[in-house]
PDB file of N, CA and C in Angstrom:
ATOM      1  N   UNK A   1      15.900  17.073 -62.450  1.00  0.00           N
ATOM      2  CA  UNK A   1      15.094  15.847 -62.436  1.00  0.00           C
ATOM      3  C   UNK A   1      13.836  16.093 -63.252  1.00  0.00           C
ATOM      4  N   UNK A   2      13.717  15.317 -64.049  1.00  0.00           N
ATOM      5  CA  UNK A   2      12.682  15.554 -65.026  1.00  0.00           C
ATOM      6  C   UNK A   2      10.815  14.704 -64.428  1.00  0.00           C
ATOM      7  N   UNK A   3      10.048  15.612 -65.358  1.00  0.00           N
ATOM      8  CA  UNK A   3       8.886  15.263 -64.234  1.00  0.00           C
ATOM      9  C   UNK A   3       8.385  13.688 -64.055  1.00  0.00           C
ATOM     10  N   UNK A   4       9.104  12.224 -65.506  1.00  0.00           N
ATOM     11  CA  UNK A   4       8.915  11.378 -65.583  1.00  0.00           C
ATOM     12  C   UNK A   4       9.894  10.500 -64.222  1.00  0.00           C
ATOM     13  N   UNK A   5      10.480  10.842 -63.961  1.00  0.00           N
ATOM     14  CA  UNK A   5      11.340  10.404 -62.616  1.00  0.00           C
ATOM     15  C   UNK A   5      10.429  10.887 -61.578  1.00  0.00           C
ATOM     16  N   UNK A   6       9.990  11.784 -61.173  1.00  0.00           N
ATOM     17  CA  UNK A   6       9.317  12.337 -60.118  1.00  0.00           C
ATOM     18  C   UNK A   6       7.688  11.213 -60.453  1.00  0.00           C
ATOM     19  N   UNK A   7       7.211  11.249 -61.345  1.00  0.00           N
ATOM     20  CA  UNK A   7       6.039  10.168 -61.191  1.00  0.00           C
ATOM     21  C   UNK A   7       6.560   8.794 -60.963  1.00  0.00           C
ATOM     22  N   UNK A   8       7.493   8.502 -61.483  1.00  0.00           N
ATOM     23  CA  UNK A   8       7.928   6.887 -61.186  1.00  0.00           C
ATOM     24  C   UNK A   8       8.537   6.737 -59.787  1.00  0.00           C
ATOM     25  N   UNK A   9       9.056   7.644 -59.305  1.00  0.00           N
ATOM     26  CA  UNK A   9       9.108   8.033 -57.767  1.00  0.00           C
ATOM     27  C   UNK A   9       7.666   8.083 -56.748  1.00  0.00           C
ATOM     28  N   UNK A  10       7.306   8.804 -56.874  1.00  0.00           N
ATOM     29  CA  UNK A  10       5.824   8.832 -56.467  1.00  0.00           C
ATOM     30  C   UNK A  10       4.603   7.508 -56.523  1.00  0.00           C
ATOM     31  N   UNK A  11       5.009   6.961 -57.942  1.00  0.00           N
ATOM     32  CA  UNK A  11       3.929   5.810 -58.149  1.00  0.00           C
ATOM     33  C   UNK A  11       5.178   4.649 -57.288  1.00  0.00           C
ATOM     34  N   UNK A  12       5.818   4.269 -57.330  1.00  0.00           N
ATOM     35  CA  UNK A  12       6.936   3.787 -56.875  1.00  0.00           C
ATOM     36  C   UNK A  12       6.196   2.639 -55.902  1.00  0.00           C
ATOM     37  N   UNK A  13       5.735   3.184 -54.535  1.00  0.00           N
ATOM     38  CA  UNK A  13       5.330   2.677 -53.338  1.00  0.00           C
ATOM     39  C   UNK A  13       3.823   2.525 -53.338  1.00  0.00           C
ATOM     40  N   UNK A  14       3.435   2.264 -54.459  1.00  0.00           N
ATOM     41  CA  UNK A  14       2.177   2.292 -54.298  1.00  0.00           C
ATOM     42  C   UNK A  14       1.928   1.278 -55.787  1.00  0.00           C
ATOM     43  N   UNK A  15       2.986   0.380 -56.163  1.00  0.00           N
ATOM     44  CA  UNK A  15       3.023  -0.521 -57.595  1.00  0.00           C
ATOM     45  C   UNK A  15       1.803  -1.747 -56.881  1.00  0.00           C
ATOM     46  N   UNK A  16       2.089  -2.138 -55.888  1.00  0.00           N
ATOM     47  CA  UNK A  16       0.707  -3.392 -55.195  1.00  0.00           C
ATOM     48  C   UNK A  16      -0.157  -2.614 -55.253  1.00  0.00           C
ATOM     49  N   UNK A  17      -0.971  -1.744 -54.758  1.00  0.00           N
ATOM     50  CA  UNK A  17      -2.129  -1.003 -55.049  1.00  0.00           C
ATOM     51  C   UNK A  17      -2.543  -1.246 -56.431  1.00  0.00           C
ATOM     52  N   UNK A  18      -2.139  -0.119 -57.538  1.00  0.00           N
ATOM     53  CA  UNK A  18      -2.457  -0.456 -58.549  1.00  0.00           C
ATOM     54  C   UNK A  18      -2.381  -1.435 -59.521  1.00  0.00           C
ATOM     55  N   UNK A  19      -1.580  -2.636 -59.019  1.00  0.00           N
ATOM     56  CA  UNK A  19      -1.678  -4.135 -59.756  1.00  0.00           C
ATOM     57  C   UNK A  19      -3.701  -4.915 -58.837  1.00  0.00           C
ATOM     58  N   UNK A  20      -3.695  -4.622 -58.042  1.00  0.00           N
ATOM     59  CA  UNK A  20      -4.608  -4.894 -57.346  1.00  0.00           C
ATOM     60  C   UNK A  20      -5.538  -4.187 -58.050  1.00  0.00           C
ATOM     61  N   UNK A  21      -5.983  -3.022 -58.167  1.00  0.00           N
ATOM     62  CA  UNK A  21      -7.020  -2.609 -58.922  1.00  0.00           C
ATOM     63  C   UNK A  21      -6.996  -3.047 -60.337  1.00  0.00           C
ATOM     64  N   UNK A  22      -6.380  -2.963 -60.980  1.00  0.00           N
ATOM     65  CA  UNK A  22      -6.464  -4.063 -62.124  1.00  0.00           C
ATOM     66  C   UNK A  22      -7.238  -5.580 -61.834  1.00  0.00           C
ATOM     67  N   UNK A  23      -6.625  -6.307 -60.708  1.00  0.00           N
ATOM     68  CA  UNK A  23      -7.025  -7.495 -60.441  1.00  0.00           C
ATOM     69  C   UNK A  23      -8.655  -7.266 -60.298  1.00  0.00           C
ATOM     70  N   UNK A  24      -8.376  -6.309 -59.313  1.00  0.00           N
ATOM     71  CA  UNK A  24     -10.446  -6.205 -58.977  1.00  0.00           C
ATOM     72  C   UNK A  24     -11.295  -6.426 -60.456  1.00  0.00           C
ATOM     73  N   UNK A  25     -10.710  -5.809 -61.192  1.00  0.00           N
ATOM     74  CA  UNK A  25     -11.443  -5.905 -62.610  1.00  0.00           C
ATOM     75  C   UNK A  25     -11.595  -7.255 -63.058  1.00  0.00           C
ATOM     76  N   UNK A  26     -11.064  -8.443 -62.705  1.00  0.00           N
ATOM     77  CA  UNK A  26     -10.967  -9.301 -63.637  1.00  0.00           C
ATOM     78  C   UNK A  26      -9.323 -10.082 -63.527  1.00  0.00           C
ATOM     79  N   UNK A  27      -9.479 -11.003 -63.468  1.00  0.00           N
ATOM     80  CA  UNK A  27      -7.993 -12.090 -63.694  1.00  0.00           C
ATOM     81  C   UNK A  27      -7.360 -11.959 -65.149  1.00  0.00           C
ATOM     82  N   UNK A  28      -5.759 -11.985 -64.718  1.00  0.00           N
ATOM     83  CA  UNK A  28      -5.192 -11.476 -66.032  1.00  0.00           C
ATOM     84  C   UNK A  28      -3.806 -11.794 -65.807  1.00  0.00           C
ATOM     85  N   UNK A  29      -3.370 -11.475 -66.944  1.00  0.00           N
ATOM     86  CA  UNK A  29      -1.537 -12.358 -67.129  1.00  0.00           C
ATOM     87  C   UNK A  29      -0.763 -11.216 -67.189  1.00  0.00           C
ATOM     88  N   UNK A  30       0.454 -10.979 -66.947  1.00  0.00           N
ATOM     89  CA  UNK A  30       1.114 -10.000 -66.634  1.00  0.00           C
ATOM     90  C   UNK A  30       1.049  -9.307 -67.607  1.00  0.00           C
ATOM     91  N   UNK A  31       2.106  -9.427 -68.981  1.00  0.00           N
ATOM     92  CA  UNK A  31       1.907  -8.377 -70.544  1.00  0.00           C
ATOM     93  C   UNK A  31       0.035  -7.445 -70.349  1.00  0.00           C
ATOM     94  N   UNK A  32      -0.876  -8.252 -70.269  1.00  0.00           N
ATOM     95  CA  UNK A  32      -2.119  -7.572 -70.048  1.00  0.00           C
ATOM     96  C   UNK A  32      -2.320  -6.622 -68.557  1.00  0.00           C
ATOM     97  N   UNK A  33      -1.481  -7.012 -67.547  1.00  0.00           N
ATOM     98  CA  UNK A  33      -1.482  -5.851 -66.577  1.00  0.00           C
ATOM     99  C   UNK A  33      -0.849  -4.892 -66.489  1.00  0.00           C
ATOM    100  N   UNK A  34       0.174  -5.039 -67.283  1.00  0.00           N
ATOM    101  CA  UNK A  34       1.469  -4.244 -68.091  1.00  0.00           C
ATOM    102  C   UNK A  34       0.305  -2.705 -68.772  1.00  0.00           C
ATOM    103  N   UNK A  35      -0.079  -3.543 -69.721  1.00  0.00           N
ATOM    104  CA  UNK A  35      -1.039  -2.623 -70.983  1.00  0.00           C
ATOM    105  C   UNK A  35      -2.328  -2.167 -70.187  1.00  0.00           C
ATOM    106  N   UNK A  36      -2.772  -2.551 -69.238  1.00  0.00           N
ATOM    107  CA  UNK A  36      -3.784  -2.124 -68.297  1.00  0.00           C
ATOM    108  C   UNK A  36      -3.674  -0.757 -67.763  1.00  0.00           C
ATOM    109  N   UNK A  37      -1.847  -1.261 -66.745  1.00  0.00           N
ATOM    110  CA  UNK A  37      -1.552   0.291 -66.296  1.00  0.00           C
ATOM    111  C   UNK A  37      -1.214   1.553 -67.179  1.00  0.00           C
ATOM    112  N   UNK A  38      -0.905   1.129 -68.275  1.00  0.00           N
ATOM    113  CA  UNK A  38      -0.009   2.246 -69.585  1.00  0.00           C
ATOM    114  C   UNK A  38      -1.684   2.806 -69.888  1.00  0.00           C
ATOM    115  N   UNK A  39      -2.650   1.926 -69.959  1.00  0.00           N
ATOM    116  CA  UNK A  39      -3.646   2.741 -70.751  1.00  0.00           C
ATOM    117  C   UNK A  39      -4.492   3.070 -69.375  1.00  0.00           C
ATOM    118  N   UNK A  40      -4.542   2.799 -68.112  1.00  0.00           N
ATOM    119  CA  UNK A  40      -5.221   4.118 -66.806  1.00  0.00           C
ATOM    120  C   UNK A  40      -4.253   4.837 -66.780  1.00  0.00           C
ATOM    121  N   UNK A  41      -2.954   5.291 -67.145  1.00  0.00           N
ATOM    122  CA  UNK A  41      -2.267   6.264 -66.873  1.00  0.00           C
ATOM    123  C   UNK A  41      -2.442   7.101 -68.066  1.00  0.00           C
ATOM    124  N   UNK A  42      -3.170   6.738 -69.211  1.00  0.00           N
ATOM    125  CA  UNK A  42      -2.940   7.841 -70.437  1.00  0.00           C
ATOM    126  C   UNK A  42      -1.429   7.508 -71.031  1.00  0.00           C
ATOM    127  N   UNK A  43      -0.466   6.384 -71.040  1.00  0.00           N
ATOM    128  CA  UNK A  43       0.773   6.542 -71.263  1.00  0.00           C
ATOM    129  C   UNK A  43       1.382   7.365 -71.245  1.00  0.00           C
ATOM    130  N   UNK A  44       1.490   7.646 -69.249  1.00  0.00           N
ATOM    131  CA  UNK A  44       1.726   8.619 -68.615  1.00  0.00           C
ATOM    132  C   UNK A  44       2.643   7.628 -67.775  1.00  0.00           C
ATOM    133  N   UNK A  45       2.581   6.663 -67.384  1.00  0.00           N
ATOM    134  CA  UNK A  45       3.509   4.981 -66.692  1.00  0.00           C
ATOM    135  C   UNK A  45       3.505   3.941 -67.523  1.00  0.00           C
ATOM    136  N   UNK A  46       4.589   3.550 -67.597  1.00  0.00           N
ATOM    137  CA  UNK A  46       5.106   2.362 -68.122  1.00  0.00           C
ATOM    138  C   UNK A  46       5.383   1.319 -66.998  1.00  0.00           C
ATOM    139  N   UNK A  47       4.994   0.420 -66.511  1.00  0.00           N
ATOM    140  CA  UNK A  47       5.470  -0.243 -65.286  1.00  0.00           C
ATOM    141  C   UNK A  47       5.989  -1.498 -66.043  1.00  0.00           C
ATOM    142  N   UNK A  48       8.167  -1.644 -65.725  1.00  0.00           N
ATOM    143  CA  UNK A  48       8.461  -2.701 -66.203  1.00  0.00           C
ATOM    144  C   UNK A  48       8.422  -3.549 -65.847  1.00  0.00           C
ATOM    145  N   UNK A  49       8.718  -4.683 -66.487  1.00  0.00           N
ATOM    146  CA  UNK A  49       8.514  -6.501 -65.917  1.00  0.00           C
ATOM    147  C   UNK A  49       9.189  -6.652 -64.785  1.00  0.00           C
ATOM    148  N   UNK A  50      10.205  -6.349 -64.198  1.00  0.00           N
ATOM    149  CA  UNK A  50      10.777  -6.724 -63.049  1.00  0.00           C
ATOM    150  C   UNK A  50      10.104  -6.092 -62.147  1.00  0.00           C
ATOM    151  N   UNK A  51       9.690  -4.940 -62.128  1.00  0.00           N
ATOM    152  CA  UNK A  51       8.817  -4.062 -61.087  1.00  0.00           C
ATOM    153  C   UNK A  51       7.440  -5.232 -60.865  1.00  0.00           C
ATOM    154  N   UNK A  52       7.037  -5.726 -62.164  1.00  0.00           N
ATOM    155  CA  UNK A  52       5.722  -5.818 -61.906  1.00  0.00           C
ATOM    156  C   UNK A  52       5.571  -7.561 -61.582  1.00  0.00           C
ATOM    157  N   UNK A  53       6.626  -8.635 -61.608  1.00  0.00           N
ATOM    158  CA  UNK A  53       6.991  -9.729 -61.480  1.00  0.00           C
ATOM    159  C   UNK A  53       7.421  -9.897 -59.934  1.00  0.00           C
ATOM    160  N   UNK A  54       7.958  -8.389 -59.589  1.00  0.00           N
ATOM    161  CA  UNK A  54       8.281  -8.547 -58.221  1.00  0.00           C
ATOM    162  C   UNK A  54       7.071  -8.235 -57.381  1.00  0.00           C
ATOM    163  N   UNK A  55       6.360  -7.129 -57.503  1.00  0.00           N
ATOM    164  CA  UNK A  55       5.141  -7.196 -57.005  1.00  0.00           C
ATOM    165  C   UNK A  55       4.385  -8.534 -56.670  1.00  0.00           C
ATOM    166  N   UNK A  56       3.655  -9.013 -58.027  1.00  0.00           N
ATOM    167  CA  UNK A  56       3.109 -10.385 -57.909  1.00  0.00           C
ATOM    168  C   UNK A  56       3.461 -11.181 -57.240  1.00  0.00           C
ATOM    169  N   UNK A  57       4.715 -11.146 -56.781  1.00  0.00           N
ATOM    170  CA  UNK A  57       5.434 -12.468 -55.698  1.00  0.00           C
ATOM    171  C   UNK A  57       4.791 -12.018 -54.864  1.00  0.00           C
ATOM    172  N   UNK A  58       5.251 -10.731 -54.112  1.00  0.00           N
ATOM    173  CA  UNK A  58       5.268 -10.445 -53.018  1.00  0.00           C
ATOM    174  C   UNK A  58       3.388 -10.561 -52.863  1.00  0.00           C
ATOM    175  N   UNK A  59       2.647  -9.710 -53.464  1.00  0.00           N
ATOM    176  CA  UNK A  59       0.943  -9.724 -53.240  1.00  0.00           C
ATOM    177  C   UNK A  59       0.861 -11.664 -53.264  1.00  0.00           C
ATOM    178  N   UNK A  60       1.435 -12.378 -53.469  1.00  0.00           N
ATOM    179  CA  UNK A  60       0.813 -13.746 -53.718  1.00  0.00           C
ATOM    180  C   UNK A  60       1.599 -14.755 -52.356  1.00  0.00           C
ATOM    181  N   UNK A  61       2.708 -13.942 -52.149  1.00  0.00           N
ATOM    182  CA  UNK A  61       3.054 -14.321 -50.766  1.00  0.00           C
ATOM    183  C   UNK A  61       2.383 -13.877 -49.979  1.00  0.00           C
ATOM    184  N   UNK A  62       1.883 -12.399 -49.778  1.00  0.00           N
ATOM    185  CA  UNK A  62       1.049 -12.201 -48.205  1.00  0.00           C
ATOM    186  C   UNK A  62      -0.728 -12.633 -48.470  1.00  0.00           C
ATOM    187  N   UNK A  63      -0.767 -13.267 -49.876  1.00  0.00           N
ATOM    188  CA  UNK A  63      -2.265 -13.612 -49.449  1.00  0.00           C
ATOM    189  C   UNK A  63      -3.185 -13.268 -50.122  1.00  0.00           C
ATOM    190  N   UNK A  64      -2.617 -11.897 -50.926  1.00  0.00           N
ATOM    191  CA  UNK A  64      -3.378 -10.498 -51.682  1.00  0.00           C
ATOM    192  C   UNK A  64      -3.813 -10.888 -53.186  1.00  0.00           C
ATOM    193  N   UNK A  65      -3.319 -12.234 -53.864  1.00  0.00           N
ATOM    194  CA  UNK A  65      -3.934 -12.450 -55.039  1.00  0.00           C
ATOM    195  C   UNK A  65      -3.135 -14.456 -55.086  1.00  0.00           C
ATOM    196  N   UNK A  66      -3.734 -14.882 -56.203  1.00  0.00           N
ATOM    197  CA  UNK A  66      -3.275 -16.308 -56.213  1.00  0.00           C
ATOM    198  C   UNK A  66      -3.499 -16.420 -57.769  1.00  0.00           C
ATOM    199  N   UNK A  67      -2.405 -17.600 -58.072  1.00  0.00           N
ATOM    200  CA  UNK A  67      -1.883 -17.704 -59.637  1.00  0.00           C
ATOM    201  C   UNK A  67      -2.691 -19.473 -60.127  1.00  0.00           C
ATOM    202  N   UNK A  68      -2.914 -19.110 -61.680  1.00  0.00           N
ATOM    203  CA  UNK A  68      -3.458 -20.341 -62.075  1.00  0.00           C
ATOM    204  C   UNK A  68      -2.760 -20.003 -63.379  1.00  0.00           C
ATOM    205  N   UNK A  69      -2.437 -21.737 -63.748  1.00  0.00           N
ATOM    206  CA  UNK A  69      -2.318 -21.626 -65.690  1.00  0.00           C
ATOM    207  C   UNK A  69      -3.077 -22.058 -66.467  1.00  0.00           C
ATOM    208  N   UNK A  70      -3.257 -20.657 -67.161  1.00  0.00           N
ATOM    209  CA  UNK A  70      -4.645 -20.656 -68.144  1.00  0.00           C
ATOM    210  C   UNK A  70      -4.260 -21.899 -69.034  1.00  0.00           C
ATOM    211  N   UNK A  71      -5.707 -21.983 -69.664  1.00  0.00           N
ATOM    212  CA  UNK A  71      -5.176 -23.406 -71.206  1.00  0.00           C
ATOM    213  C   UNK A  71      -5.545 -22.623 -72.264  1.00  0.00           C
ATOM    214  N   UNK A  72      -4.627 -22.015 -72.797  1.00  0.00           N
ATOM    215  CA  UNK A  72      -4.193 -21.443 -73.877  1.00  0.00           C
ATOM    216  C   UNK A  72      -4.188 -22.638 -75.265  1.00  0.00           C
ATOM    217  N   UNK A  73      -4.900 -22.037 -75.956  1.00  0.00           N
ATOM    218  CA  UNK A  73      -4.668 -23.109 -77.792  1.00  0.00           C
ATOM    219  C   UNK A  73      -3.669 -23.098 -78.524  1.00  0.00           C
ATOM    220  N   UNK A  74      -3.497 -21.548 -78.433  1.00  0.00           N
ATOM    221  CA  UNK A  74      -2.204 -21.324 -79.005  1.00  0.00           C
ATOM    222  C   UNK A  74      -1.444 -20.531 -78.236  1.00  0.00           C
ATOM    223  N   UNK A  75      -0.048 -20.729 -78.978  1.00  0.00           N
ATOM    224  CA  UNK A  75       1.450 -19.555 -77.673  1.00  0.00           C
ATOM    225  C   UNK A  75       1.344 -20.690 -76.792  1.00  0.00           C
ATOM    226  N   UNK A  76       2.000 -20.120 -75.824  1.00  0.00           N
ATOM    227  CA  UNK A  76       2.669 -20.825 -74.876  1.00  0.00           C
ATOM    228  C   UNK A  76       1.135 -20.672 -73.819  1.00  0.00           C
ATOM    229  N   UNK A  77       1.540 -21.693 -72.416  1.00  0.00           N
ATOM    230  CA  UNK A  77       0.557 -21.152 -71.138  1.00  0.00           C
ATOM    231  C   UNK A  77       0.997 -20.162 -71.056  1.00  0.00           C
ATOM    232  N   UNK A  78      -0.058 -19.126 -70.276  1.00  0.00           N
ATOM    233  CA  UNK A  78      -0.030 -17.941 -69.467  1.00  0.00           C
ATOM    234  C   UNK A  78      -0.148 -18.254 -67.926  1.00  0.00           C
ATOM    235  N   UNK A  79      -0.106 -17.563 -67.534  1.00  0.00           N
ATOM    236  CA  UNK A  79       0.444 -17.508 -65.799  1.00  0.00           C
ATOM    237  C   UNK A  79      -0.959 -16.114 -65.322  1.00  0.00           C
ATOM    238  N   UNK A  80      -2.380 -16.977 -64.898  1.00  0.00           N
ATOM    239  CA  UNK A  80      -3.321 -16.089 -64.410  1.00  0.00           C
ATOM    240  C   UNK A  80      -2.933 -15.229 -62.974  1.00  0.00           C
ATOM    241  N   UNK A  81      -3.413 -14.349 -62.943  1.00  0.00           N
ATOM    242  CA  UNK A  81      -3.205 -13.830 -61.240  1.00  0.00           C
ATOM    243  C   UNK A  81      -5.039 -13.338 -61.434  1.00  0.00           C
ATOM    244  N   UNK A  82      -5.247 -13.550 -59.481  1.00  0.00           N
ATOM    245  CA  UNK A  82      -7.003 -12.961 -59.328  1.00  0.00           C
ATOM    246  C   UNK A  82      -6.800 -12.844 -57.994  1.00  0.00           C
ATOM    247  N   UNK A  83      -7.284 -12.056 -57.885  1.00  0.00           N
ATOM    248  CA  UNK A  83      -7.197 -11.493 -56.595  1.00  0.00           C
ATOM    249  C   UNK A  83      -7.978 -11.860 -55.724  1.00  0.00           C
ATOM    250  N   UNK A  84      -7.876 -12.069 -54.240  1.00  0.00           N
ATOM    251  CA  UNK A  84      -8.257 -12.771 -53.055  1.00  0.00           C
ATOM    252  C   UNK A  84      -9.324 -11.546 -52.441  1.00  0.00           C
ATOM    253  N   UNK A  85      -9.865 -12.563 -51.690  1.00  0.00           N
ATOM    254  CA  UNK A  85     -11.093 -11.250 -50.680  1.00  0.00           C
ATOM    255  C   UNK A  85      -9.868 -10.640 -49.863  1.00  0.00           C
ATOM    256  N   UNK A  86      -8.365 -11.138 -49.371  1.00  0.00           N
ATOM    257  CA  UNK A  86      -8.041 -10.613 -48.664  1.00  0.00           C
ATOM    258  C   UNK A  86      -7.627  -9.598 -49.470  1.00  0.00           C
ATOM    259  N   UNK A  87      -7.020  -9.902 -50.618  1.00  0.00           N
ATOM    260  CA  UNK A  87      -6.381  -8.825 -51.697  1.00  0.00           C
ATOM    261  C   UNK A  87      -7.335  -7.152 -51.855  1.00  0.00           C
ATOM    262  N   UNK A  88      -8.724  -8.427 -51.830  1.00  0.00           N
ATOM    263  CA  UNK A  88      -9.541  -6.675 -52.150  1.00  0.00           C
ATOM    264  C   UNK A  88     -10.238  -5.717 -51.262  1.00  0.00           C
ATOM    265  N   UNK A  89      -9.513  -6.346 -49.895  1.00  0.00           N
ATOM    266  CA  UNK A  89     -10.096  -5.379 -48.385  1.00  0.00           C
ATOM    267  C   UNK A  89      -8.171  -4.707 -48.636  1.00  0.00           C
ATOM    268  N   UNK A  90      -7.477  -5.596 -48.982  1.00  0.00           N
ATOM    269  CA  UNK A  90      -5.983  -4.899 -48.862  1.00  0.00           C
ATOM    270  C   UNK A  90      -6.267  -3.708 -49.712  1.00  0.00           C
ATOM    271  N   UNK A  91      -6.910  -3.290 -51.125  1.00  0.00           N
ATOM    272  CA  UNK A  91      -6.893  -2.591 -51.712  1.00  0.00           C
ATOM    273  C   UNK A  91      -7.351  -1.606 -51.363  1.00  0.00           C
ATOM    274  N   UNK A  92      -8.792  -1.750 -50.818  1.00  0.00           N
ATOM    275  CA  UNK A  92      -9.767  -1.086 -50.287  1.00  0.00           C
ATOM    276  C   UNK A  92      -8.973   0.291 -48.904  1.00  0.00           C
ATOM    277  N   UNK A  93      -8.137  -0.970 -48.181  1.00  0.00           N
ATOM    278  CA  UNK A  93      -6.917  -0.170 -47.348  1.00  0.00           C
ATOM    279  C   UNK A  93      -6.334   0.795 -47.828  1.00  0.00           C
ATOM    280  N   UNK A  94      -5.183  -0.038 -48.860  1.00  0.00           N
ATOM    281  CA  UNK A  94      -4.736   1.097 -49.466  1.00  0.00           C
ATOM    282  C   UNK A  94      -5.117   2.400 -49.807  1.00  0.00           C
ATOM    283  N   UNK A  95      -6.490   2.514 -50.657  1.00  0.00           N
ATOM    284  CA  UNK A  95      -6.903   3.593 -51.177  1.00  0.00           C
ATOM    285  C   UNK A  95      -7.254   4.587 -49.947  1.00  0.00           C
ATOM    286  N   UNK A  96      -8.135   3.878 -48.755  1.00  0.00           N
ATOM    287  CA  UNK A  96      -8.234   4.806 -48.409  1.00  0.00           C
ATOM    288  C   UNK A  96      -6.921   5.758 -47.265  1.00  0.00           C
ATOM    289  N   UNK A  97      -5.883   4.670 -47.356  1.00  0.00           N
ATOM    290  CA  UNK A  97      -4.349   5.375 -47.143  1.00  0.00           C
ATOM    291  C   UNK A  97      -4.060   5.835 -47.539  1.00  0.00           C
ATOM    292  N   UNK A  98      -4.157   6.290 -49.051  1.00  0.00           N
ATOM    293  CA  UNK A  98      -4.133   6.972 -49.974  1.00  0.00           C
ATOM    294  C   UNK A  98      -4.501   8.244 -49.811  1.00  0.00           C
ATOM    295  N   UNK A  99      -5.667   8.385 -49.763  1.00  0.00           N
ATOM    296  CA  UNK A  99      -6.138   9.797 -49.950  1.00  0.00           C
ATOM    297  C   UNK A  99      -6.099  10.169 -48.364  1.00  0.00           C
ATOM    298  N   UNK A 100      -5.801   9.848 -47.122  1.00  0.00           N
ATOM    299  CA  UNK A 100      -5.421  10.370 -46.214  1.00  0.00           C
ATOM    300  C   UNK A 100      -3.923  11.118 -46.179  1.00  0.00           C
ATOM    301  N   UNK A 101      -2.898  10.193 -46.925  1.00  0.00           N
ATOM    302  CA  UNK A 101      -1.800  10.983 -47.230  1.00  0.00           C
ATOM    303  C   UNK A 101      -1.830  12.163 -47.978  1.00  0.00           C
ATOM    304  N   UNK A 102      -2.153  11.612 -49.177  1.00  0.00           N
ATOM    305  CA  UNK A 102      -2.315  12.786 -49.995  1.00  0.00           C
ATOM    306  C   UNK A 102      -2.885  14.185 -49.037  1.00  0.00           C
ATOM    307  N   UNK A 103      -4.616  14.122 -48.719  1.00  0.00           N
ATOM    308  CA  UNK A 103      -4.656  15.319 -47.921  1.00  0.00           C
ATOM    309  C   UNK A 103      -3.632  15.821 -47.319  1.00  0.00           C
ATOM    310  N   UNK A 104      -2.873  14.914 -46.391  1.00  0.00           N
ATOM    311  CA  UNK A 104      -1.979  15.543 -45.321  1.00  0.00           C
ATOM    312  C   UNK A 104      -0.927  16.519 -46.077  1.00  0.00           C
ATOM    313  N   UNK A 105      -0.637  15.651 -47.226  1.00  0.00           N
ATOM    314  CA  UNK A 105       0.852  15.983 -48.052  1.00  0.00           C
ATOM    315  C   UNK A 105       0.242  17.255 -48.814  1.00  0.00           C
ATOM    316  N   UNK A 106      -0.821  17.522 -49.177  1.00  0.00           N
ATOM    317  CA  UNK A 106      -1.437  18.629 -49.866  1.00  0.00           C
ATOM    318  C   UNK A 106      -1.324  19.490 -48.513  1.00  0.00           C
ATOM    319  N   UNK A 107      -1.816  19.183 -47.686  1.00  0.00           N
ATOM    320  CA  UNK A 107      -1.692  20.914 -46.600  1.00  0.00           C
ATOM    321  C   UNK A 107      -0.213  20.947 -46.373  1.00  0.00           C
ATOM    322  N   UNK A 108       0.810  19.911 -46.282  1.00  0.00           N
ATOM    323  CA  UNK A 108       1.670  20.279 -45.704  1.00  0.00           C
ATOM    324  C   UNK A 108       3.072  20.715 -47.015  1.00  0.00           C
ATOM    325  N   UNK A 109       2.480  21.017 -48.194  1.00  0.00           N
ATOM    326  CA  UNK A 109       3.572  21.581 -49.152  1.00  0.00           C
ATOM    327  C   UNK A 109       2.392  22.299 -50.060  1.00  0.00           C
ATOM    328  N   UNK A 110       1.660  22.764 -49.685  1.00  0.00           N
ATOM    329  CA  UNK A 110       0.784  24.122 -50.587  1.00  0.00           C
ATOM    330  C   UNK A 110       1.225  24.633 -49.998  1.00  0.00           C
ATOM    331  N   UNK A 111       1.700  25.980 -50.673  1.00  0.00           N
ATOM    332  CA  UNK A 111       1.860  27.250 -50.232  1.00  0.00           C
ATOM    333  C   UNK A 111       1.062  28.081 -49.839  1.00  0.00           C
ATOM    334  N   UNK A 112      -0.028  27.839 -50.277  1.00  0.00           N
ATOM    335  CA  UNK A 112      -1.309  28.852 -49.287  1.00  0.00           C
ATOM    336  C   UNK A 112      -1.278  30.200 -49.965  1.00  0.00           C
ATOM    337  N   UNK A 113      -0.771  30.237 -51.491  1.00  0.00           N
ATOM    338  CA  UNK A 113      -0.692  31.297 -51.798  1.00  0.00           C
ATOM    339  C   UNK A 113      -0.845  31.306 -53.295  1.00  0.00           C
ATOM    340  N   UNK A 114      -2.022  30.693 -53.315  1.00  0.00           N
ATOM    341  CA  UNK A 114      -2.242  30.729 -55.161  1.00  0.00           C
ATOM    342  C   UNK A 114      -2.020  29.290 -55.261  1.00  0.00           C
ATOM    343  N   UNK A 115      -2.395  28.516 -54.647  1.00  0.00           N
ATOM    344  CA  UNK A 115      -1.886  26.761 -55.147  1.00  0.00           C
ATOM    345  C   UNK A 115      -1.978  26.778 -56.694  1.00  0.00           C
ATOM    346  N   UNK A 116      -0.987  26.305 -57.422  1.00  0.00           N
ATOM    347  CA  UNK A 116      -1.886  26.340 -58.797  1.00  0.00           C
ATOM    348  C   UNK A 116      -1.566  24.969 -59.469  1.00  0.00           C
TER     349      UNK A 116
END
């Protein structure tokens, strides 16, 4: 298993989180949350459209962000997403679920013997 499967595994359960921190920044259309995550990862993640189309449902069903259509001059409309106060205490959650796992998951697979 190569180490790009093991990050897309890992980032996997945690795709609402980081569509949400994007949102905190500012309202935005999917292709731009697309290019958001590729450039905080270092194009280190690629997150595809179905991953990231399915997300948005789901964060806009429980509450966590809400959609408007921009008025675009030219191209077609875009499809805004911005995130809700509930969205950004949800985030706020997350993260700090986050780094409680992580700690745990760091003591409980270091070896205690040269972590490197």
């Amino acid at each position: 298993m190569g180490e790009s499967s093991i990050s897309s595994d890992l980032i996997r359960g945690n795709i609402d989180t980081i569509i949400l921190r994007v949102l905190c920044e500012g309202d935005n259309y999917g292709y731009e949350i697309i290019k958001s995550i590729s450039k905080y990862s270092q194009g280190q993640y690629e997150l595809k459209e179905p991953s990231l189309y399915t997300s948005l449902k789901r964060l806009e069903s429980q509450g966590n962000i809400a959609s408007y259509w921009g008025d675009e001059s030219q191209g077609g409309r875009r499809k805004y997403y911005t995130v809700t106060p509930q969205g950004r205490k949800t985030y706020h959650h997350n993260v700090n679920a986050w780094k409680m796992g992580k700690k745990l998951i760091d003591q409980l697979i270091g070896s205690g013997e040269g972590d490197e």
